[in-house]
ModelCIF file with pLDDT and N, C-alpha, C, O atoms, coordinates in Angstrom:
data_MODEL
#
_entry.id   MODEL 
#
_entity.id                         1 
_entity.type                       polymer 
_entity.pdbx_number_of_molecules   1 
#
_entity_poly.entity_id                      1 
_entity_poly.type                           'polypeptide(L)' 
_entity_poly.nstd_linkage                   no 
_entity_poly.nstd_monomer                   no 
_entity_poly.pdbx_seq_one_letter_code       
;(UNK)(UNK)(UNK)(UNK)(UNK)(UNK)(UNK)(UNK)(UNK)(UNK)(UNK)(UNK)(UNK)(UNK)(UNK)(UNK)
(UNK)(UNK)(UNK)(UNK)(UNK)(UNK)(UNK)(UNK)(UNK)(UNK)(UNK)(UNK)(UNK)(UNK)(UNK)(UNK)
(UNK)(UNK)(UNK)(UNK)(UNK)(UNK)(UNK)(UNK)(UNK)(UNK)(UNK)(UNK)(UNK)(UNK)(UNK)
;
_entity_poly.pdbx_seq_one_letter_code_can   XXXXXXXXXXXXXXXXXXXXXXXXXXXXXXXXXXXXXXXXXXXXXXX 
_entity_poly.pdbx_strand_id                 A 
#
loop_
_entity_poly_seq.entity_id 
_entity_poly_seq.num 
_entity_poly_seq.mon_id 
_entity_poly_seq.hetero 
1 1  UNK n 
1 2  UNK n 
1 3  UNK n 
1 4  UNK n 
1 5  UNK n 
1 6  UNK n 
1 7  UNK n 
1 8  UNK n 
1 9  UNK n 
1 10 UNK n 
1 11 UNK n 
1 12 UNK n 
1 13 UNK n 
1 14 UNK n 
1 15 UNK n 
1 16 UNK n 
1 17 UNK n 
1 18 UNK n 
1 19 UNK n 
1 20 UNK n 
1 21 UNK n 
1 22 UNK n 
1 23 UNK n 
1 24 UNK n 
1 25 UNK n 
1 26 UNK n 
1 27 UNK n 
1 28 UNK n 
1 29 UNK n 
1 30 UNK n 
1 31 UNK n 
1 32 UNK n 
1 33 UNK n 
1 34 UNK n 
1 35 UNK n 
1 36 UNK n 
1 37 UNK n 
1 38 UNK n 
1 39 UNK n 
1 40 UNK n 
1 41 UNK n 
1 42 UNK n 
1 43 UNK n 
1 44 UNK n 
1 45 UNK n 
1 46 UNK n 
1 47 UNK n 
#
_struct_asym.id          A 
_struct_asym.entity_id   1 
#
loop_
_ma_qa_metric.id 
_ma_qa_metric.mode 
_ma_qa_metric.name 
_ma_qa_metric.software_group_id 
_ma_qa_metric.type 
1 global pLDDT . pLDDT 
2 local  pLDDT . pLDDT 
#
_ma_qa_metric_global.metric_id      1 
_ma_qa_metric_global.metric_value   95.30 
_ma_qa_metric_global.model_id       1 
_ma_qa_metric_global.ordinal_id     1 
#
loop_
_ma_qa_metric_local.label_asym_id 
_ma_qa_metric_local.label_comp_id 
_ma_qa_metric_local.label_seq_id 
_ma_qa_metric_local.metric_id 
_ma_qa_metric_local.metric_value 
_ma_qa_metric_local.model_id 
_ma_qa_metric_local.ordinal_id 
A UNK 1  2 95.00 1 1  
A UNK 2  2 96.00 1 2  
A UNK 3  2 96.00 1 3  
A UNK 4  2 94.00 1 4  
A UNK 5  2 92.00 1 5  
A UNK 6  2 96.00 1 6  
A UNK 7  2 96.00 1 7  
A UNK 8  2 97.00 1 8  
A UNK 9  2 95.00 1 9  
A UNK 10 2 92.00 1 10 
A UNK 11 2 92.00 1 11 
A UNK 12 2 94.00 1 12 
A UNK 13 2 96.00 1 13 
A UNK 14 2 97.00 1 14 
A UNK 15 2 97.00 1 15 
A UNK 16 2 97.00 1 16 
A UNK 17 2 97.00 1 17 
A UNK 18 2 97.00 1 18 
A UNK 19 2 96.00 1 19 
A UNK 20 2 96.00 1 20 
A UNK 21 2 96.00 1 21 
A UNK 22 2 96.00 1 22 
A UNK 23 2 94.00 1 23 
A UNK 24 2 94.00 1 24 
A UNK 25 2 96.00 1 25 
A UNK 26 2 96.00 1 26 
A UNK 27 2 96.00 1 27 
A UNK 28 2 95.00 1 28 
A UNK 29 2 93.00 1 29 
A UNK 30 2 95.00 1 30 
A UNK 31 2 94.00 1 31 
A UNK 32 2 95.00 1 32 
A UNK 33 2 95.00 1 33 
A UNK 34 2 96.00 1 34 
A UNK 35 2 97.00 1 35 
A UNK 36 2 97.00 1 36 
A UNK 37 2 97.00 1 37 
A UNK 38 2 97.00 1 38 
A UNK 39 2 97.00 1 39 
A UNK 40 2 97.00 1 40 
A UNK 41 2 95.00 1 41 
A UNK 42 2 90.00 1 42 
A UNK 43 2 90.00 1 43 
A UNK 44 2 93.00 1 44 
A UNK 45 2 96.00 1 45 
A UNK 46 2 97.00 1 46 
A UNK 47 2 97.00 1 47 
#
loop_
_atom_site.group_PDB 
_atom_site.id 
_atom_site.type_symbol 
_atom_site.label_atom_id 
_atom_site.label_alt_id 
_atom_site.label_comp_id 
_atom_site.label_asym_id 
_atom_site.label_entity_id 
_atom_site.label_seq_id 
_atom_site.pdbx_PDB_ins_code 
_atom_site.Cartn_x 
_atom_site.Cartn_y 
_atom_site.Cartn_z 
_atom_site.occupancy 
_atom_site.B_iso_or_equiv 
_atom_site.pdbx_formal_charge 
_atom_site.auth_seq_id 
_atom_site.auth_comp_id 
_atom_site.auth_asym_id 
_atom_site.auth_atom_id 
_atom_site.pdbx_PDB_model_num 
ATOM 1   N N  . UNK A 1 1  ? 12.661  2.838   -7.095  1.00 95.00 ? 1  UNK A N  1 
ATOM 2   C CA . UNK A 1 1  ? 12.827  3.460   -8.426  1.00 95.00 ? 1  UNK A CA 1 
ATOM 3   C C  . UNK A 1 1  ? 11.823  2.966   -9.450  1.00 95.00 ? 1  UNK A C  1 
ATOM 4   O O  . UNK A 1 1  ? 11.570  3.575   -10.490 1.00 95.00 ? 1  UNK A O  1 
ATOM 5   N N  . UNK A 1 2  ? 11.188  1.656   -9.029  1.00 96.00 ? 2  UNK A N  1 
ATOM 6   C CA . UNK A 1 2  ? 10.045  1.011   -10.215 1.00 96.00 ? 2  UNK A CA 1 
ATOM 7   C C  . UNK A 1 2  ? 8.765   1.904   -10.164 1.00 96.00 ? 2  UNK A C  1 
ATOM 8   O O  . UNK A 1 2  ? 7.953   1.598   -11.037 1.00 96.00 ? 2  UNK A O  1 
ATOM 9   N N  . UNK A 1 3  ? 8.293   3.204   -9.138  1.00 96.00 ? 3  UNK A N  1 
ATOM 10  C CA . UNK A 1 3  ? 7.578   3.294   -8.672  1.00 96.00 ? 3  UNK A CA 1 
ATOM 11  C C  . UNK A 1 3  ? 7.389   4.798   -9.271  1.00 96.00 ? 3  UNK A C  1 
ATOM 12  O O  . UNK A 1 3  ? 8.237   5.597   -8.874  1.00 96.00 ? 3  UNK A O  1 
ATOM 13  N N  . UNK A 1 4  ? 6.282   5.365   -10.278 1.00 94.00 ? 4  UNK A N  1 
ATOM 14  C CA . UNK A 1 4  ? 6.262   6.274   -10.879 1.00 94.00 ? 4  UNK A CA 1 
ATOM 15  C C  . UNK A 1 4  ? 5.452   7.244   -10.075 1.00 94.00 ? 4  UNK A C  1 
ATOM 16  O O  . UNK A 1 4  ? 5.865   8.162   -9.368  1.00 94.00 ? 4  UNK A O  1 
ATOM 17  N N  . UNK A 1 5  ? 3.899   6.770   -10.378 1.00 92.00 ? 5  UNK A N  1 
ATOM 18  C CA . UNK A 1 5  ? 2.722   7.658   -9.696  1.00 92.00 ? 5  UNK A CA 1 
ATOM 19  C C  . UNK A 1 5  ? 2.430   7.209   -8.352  1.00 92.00 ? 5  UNK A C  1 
ATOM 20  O O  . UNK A 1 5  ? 2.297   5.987   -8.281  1.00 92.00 ? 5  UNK A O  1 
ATOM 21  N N  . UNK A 1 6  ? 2.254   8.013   -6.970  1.00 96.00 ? 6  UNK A N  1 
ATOM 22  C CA . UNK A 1 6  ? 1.396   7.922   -6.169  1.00 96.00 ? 6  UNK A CA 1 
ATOM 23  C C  . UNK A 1 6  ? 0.116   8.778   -5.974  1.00 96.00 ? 6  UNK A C  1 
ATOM 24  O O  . UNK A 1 6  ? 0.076   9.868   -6.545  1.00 96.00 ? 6  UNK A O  1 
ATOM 25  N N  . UNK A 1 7  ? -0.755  8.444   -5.344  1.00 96.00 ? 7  UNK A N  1 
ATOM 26  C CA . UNK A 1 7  ? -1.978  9.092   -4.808  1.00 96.00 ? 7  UNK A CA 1 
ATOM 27  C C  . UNK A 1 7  ? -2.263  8.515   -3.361  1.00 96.00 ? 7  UNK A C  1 
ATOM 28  O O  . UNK A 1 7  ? -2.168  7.320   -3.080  1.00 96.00 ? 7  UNK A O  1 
ATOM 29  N N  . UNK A 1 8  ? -2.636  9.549   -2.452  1.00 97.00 ? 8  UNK A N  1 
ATOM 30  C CA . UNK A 1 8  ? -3.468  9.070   -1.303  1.00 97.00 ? 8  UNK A CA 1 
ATOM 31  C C  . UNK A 1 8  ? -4.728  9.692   -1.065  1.00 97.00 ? 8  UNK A C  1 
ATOM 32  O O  . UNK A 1 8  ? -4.820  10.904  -1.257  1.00 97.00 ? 8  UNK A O  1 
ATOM 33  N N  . UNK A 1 9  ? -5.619  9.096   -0.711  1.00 95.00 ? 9  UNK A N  1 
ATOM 34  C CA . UNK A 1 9  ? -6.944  10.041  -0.688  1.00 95.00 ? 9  UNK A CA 1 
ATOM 35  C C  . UNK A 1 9  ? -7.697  9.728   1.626   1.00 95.00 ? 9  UNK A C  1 
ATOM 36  O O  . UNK A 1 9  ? -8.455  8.810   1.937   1.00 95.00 ? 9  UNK A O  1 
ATOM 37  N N  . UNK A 1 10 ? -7.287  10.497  2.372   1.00 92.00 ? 10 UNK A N  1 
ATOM 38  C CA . UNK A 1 10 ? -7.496  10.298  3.685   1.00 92.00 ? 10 UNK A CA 1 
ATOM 39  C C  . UNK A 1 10 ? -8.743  10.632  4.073   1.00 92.00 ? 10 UNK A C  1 
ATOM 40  O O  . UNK A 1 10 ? -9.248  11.750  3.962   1.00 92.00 ? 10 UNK A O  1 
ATOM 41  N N  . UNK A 1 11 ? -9.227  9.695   4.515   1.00 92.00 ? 11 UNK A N  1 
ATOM 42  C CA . UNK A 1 11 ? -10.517 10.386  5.225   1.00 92.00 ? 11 UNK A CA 1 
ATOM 43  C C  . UNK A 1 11 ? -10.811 9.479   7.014   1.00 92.00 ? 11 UNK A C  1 
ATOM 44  O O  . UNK A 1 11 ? -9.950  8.789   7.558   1.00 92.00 ? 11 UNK A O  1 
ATOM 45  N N  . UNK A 1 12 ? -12.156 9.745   7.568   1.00 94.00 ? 12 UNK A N  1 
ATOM 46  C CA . UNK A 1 12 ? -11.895 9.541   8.942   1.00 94.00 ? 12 UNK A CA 1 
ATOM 47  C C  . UNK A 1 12 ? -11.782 8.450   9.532   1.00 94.00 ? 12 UNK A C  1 
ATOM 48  O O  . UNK A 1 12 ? -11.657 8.348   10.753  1.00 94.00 ? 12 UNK A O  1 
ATOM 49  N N  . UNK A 1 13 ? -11.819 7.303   8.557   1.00 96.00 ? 13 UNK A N  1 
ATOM 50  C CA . UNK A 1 13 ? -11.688 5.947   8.875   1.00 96.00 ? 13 UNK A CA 1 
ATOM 51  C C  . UNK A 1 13 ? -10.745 5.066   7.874   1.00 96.00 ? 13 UNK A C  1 
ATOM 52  O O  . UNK A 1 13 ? -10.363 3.905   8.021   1.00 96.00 ? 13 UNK A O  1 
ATOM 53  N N  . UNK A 1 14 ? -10.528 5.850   6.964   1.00 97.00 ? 14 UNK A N  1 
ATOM 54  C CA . UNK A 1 14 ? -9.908  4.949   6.224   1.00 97.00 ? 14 UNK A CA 1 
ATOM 55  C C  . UNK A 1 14 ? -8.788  5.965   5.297   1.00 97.00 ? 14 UNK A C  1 
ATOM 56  O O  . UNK A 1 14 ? -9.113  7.141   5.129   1.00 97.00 ? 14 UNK A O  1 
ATOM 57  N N  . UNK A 1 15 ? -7.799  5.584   4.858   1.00 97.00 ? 15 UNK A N  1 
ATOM 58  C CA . UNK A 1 15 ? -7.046  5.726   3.347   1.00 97.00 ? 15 UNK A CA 1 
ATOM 59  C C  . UNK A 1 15 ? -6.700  5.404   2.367   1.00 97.00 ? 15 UNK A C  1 
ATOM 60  O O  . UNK A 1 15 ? -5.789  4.576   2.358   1.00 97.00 ? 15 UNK A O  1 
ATOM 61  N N  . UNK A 1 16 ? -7.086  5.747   1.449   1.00 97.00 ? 16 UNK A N  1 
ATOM 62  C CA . UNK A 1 16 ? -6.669  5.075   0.015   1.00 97.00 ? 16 UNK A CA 1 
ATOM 63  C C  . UNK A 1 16 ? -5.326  5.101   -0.966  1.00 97.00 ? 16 UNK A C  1 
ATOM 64  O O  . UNK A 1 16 ? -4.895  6.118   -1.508  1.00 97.00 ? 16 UNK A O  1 
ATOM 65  N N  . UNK A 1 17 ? -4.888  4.078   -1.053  1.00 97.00 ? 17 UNK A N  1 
ATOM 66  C CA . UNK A 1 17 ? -3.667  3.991   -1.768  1.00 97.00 ? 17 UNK A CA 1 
ATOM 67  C C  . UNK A 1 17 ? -3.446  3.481   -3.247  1.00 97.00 ? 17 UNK A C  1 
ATOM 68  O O  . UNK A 1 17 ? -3.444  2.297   -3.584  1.00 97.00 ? 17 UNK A O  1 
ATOM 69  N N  . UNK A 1 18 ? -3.253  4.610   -4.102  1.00 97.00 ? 18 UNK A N  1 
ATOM 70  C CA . UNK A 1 18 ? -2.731  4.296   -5.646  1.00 97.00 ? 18 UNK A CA 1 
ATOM 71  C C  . UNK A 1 18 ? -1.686  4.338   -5.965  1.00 97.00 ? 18 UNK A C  1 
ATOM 72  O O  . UNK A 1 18 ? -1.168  5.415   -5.669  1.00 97.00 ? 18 UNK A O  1 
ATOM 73  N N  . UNK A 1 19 ? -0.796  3.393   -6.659  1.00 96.00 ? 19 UNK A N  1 
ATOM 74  C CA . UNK A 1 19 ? 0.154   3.997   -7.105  1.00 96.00 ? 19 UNK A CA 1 
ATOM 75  C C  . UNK A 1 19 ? 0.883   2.879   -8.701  1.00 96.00 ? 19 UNK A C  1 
ATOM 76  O O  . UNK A 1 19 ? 0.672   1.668   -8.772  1.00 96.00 ? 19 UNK A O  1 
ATOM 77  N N  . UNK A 1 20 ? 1.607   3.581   -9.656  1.00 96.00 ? 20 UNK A N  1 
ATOM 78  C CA . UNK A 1 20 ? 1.859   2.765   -10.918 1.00 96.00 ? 20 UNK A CA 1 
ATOM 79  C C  . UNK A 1 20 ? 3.079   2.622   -10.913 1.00 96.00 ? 20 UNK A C  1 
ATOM 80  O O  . UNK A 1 20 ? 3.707   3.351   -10.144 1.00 96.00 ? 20 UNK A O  1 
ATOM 81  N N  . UNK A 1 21 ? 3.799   1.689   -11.723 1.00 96.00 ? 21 UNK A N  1 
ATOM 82  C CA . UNK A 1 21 ? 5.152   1.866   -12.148 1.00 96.00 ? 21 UNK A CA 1 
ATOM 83  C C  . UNK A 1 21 ? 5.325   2.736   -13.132 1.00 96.00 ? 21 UNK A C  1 
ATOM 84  O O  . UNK A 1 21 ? 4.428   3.203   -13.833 1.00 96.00 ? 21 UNK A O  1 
ATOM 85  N N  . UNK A 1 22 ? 7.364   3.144   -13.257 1.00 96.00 ? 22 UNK A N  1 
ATOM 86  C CA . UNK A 1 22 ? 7.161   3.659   -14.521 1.00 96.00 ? 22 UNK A CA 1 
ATOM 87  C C  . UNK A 1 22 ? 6.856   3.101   -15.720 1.00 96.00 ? 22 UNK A C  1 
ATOM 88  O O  . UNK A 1 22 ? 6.078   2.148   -15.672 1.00 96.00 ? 22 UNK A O  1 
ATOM 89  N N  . UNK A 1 23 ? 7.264   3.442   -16.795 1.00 94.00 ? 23 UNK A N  1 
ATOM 90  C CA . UNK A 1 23 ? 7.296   2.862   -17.625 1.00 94.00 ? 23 UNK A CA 1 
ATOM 91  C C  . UNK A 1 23 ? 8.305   1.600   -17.836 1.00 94.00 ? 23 UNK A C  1 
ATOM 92  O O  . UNK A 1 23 ? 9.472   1.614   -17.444 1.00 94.00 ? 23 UNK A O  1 
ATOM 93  N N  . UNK A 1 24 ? 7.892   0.864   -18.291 1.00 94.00 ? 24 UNK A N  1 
ATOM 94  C CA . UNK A 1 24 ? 9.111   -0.418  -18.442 1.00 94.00 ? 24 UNK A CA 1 
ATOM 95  C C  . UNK A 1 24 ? 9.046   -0.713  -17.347 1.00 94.00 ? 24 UNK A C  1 
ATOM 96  O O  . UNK A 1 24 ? 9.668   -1.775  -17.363 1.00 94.00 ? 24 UNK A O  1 
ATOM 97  N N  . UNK A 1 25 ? 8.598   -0.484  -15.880 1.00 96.00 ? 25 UNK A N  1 
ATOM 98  C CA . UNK A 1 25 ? 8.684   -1.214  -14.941 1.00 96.00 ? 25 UNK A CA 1 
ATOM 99  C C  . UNK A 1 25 ? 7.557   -2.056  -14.286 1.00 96.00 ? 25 UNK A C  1 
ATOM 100 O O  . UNK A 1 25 ? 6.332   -1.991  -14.389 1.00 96.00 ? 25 UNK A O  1 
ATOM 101 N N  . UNK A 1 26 ? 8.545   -3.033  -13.437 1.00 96.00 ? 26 UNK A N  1 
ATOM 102 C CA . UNK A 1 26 ? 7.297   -3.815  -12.562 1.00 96.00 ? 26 UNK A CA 1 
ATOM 103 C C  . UNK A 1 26 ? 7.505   -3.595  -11.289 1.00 96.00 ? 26 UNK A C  1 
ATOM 104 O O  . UNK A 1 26 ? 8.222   -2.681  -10.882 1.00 96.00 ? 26 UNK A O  1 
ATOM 105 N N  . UNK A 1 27 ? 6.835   -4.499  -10.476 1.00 96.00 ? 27 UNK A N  1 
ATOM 106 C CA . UNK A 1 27 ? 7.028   -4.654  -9.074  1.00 96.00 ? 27 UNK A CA 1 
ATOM 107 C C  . UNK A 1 27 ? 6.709   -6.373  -9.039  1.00 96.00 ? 27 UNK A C  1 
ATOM 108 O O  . UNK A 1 27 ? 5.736   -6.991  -9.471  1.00 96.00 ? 27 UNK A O  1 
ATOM 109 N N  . UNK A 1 28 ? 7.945   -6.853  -8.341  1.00 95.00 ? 28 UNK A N  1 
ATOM 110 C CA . UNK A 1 28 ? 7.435   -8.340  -8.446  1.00 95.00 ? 28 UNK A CA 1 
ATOM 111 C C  . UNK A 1 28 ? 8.413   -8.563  -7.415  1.00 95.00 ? 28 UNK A C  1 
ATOM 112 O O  . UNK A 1 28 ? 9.315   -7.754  -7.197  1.00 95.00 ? 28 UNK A O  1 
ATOM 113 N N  . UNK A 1 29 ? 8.195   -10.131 -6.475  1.00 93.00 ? 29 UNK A N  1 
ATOM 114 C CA . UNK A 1 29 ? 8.925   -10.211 -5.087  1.00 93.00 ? 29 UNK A CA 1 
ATOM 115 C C  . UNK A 1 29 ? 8.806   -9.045  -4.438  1.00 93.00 ? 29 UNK A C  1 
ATOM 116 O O  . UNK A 1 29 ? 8.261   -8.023  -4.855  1.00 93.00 ? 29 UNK A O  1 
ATOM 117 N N  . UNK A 1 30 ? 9.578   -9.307  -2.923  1.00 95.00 ? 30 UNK A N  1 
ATOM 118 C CA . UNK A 1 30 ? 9.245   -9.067  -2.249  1.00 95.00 ? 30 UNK A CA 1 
ATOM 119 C C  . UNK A 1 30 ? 9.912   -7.165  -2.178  1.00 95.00 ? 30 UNK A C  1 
ATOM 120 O O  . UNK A 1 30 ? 10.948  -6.869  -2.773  1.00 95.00 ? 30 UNK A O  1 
ATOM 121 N N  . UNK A 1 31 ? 9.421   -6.523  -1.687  1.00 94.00 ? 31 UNK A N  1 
ATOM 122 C CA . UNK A 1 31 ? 9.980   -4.870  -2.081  1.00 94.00 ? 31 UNK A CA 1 
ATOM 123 C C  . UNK A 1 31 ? 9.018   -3.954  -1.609  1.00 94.00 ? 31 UNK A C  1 
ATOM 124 O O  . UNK A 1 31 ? 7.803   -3.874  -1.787  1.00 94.00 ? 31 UNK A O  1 
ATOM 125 N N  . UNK A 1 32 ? 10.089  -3.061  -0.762  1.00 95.00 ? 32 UNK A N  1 
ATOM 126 C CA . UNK A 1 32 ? 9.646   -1.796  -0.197  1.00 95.00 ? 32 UNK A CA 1 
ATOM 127 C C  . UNK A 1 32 ? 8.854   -0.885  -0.891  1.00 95.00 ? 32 UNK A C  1 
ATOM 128 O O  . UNK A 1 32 ? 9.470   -0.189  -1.698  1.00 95.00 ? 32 UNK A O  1 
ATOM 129 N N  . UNK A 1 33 ? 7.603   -0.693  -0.793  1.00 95.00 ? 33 UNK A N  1 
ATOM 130 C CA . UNK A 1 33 ? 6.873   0.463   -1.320  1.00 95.00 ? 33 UNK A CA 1 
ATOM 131 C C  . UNK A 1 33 ? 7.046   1.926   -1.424  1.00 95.00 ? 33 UNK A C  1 
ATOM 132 O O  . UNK A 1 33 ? 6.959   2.805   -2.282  1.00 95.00 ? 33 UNK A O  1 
ATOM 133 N N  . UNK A 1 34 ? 7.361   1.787   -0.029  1.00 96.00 ? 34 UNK A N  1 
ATOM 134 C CA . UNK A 1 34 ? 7.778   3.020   0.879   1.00 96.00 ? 34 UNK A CA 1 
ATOM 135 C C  . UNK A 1 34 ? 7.194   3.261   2.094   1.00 96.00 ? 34 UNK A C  1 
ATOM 136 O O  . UNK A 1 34 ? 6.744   2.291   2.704   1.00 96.00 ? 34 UNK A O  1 
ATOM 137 N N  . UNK A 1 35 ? 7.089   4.625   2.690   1.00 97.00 ? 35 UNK A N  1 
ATOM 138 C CA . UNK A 1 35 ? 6.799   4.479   4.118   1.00 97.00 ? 35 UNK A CA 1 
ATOM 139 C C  . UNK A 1 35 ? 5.204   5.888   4.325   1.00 97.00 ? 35 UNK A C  1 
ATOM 140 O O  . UNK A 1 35 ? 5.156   7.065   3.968   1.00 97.00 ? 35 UNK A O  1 
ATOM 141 N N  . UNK A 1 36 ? 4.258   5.090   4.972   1.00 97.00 ? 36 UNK A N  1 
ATOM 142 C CA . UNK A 1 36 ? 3.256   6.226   4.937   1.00 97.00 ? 36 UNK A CA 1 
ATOM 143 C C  . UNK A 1 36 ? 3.467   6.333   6.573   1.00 97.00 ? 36 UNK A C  1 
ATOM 144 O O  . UNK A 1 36 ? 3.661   5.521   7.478   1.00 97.00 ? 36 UNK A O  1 
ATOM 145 N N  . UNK A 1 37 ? 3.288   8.159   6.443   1.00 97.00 ? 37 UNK A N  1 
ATOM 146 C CA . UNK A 1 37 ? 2.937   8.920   7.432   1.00 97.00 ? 37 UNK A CA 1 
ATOM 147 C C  . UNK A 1 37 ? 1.807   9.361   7.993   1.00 97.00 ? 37 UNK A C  1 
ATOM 148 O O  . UNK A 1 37 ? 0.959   9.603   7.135   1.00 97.00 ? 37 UNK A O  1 
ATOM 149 N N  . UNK A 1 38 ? 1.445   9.569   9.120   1.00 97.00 ? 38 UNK A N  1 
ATOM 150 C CA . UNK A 1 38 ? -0.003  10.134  9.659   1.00 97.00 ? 38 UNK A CA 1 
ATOM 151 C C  . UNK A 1 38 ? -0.028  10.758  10.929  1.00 97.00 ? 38 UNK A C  1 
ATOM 152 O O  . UNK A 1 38 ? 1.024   11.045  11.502  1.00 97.00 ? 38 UNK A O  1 
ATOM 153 N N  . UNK A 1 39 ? -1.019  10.966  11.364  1.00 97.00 ? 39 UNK A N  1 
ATOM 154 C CA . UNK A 1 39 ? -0.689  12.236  12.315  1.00 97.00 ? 39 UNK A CA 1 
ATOM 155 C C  . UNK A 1 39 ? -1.919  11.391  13.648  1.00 97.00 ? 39 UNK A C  1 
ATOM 156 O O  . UNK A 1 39 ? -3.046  10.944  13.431  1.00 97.00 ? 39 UNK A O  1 
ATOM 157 N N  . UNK A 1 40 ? -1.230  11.427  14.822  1.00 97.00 ? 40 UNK A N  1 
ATOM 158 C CA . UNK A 1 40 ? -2.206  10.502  15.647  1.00 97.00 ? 40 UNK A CA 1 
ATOM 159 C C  . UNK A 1 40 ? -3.221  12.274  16.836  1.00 97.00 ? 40 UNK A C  1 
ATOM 160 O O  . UNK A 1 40 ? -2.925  13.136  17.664  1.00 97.00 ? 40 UNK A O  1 
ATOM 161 N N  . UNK A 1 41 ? -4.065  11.921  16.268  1.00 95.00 ? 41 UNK A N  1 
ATOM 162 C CA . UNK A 1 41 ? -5.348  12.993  16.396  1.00 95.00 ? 41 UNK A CA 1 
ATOM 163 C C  . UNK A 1 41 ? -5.613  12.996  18.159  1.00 95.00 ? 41 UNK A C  1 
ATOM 164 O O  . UNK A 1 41 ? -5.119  12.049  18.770  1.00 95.00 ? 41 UNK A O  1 
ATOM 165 N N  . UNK A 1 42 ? -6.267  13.891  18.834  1.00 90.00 ? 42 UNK A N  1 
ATOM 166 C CA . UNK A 1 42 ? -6.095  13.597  20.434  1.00 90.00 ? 42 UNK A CA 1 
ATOM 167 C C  . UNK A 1 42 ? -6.795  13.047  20.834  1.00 90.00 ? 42 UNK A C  1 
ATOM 168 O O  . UNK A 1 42 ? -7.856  13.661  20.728  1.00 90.00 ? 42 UNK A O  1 
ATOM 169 N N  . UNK A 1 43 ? -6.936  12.076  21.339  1.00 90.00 ? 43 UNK A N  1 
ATOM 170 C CA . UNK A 1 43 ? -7.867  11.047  22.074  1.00 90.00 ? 43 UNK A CA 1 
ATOM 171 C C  . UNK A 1 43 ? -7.106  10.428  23.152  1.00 90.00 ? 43 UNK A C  1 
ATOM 172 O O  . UNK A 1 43 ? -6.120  10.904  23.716  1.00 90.00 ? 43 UNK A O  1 
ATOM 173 N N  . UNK A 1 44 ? -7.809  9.056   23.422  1.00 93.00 ? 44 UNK A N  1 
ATOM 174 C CA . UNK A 1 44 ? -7.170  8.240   24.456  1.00 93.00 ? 44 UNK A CA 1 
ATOM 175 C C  . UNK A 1 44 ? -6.244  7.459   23.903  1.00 93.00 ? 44 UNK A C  1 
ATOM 176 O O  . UNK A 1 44 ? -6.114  7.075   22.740  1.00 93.00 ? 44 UNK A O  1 
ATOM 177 N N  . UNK A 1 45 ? -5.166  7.129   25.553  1.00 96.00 ? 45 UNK A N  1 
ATOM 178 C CA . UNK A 1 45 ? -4.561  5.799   25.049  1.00 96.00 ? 45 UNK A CA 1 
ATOM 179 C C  . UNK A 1 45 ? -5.717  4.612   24.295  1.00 96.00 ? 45 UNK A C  1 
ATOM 180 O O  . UNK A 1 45 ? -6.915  4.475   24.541  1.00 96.00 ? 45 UNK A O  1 
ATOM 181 N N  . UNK A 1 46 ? -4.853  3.859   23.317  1.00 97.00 ? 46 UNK A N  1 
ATOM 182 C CA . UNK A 1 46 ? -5.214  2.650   23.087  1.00 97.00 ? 46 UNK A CA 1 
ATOM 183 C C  . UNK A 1 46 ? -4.548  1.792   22.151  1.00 97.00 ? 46 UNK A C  1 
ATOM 184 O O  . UNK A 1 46 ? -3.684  2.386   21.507  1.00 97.00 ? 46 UNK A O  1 
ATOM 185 N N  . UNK A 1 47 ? -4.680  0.615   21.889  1.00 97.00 ? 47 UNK A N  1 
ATOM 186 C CA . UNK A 1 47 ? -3.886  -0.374  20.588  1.00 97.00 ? 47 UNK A CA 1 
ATOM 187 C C  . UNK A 1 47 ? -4.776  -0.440  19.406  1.00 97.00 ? 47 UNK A C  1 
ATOM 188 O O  . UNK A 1 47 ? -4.427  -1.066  18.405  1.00 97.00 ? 47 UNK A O  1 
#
């Protein structure tokens, strides 16, 4: 709920993550951001 604006910006190696509180809020200790999704593209197995 501290968590106002997001942005993601994806590209082929990397993603970028923005995001603000609302107003009056912080983020301090330890706390869930939330959860990012992605899509695994066809290639080979690997780790």
């Amino acid at each position: 709920p501290a968590i106002g604006g997001v942005s993601v910006e994806s590209g082929p190696t990397s993603a970028s993550f923005t995001l603000g509180t609302r107003s009056g809020q912080v983020l301090q200790g330890p706390a869930l951001i939330g959860m990012s999704g992605f899509g695994a593209m066809s290639n080979s197995s690997a780790f």
